[in-house]
Protein backbone atom coordinates (compact mmCIF):
# COMPACT_ATOMS: atom_id res chain seq x y z
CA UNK A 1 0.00 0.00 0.00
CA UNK A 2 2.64 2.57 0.71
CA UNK A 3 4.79 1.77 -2.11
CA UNK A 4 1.92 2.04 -4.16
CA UNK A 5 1.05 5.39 -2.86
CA UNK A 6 5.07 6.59 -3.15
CA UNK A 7 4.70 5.67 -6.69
CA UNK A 8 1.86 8.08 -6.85
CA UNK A 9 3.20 10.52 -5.23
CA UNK A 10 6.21 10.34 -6.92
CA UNK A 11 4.99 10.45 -10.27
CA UNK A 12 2.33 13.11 -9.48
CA UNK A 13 6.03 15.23 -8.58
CA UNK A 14 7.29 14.68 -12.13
CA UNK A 15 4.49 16.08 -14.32
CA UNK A 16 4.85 19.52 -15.26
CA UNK A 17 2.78 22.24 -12.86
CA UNK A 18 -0.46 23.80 -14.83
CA UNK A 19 1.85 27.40 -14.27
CA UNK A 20 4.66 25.69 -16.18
CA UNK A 21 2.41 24.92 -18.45
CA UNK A 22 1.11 28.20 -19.57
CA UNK A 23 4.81 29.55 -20.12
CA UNK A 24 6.07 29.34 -23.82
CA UNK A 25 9.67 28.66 -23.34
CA UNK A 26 9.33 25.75 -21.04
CA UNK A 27 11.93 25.68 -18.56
CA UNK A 28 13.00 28.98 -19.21
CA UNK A 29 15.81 30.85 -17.12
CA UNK A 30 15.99 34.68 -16.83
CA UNK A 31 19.32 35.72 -17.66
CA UNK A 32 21.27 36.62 -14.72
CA UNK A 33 22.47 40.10 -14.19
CA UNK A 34 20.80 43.65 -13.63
CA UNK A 35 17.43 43.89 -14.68
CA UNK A 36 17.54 46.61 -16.41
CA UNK A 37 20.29 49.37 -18.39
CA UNK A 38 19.68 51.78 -15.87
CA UNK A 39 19.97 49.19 -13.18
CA UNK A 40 23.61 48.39 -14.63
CA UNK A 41 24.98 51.98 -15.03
CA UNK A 42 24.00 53.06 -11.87
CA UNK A 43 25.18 49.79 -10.25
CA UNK A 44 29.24 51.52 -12.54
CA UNK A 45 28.46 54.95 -10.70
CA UNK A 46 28.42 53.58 -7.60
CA UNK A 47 31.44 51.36 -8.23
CA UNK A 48 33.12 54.17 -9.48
CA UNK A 49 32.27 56.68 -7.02
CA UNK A 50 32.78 54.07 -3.88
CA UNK A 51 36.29 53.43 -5.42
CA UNK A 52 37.34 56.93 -5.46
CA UNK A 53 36.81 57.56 -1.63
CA UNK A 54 39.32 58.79 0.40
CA UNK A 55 41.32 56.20 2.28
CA UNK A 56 40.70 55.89 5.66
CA UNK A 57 44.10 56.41 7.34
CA UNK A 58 44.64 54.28 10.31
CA UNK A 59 41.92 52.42 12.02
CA UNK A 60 39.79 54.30 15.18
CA UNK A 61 41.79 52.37 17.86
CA UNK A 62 44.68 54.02 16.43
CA UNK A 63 43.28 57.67 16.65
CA UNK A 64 42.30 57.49 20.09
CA UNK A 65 45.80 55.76 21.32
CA UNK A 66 47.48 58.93 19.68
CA UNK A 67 44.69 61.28 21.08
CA UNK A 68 45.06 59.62 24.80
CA UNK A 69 48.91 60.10 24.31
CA UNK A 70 48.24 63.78 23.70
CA UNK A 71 45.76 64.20 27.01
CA UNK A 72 48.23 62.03 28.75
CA UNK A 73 50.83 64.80 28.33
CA UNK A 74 48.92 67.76 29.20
C-alpha cells in the first residue's frame, strides 16, 4: 500500500505544474544580471564613485591611542 502510494506521489512530482504549463519557453531561465540598463549603469556609478573615496588612514583604535597620548601629556 505505501509503495503504491510513493509511486503516486512520486509520479504526481514529475508532471509539469499547470503554471509551467502556460509559459512558452518551457523551462525557461531569466538571464542573470541587472534587470535593467539603468539598473547596470548606476550599479558603474556607484562602483566608481565608492572606489574613489578617500582612504581611511589608520583604524579608530589608532586615533584614540594617539589622542590619549596627547591628554596624557597635558
Amino acid at each position: 500500500m505505501t509503495k503504491k502510494l510513493l509511486e503516486q506521489k512520486q509520479a504526481h512530482d514529475r508532471e509539469m505544474q499547470p503554471w509551467q504549463l502556460l509559459d512558452a519557453q518551457q523551462n525557461h531561465v531569466p538571464d542573470p544580471g541587472f534587470q535593467s540598463a539603468e539598473a547596470a549603469e548606476a550599479a558603474v556609478e556607484l562602483h566608481a564613485a565608492e572606489s574613489r573615496m578617500k582612504a581611511i588612514q589608520g583604524s579608530a583604535g589608532t586615533q584614540d591611542r594617539r589622542n590619549q597620548g596627547k591628554r596624557d601629556n597635558r
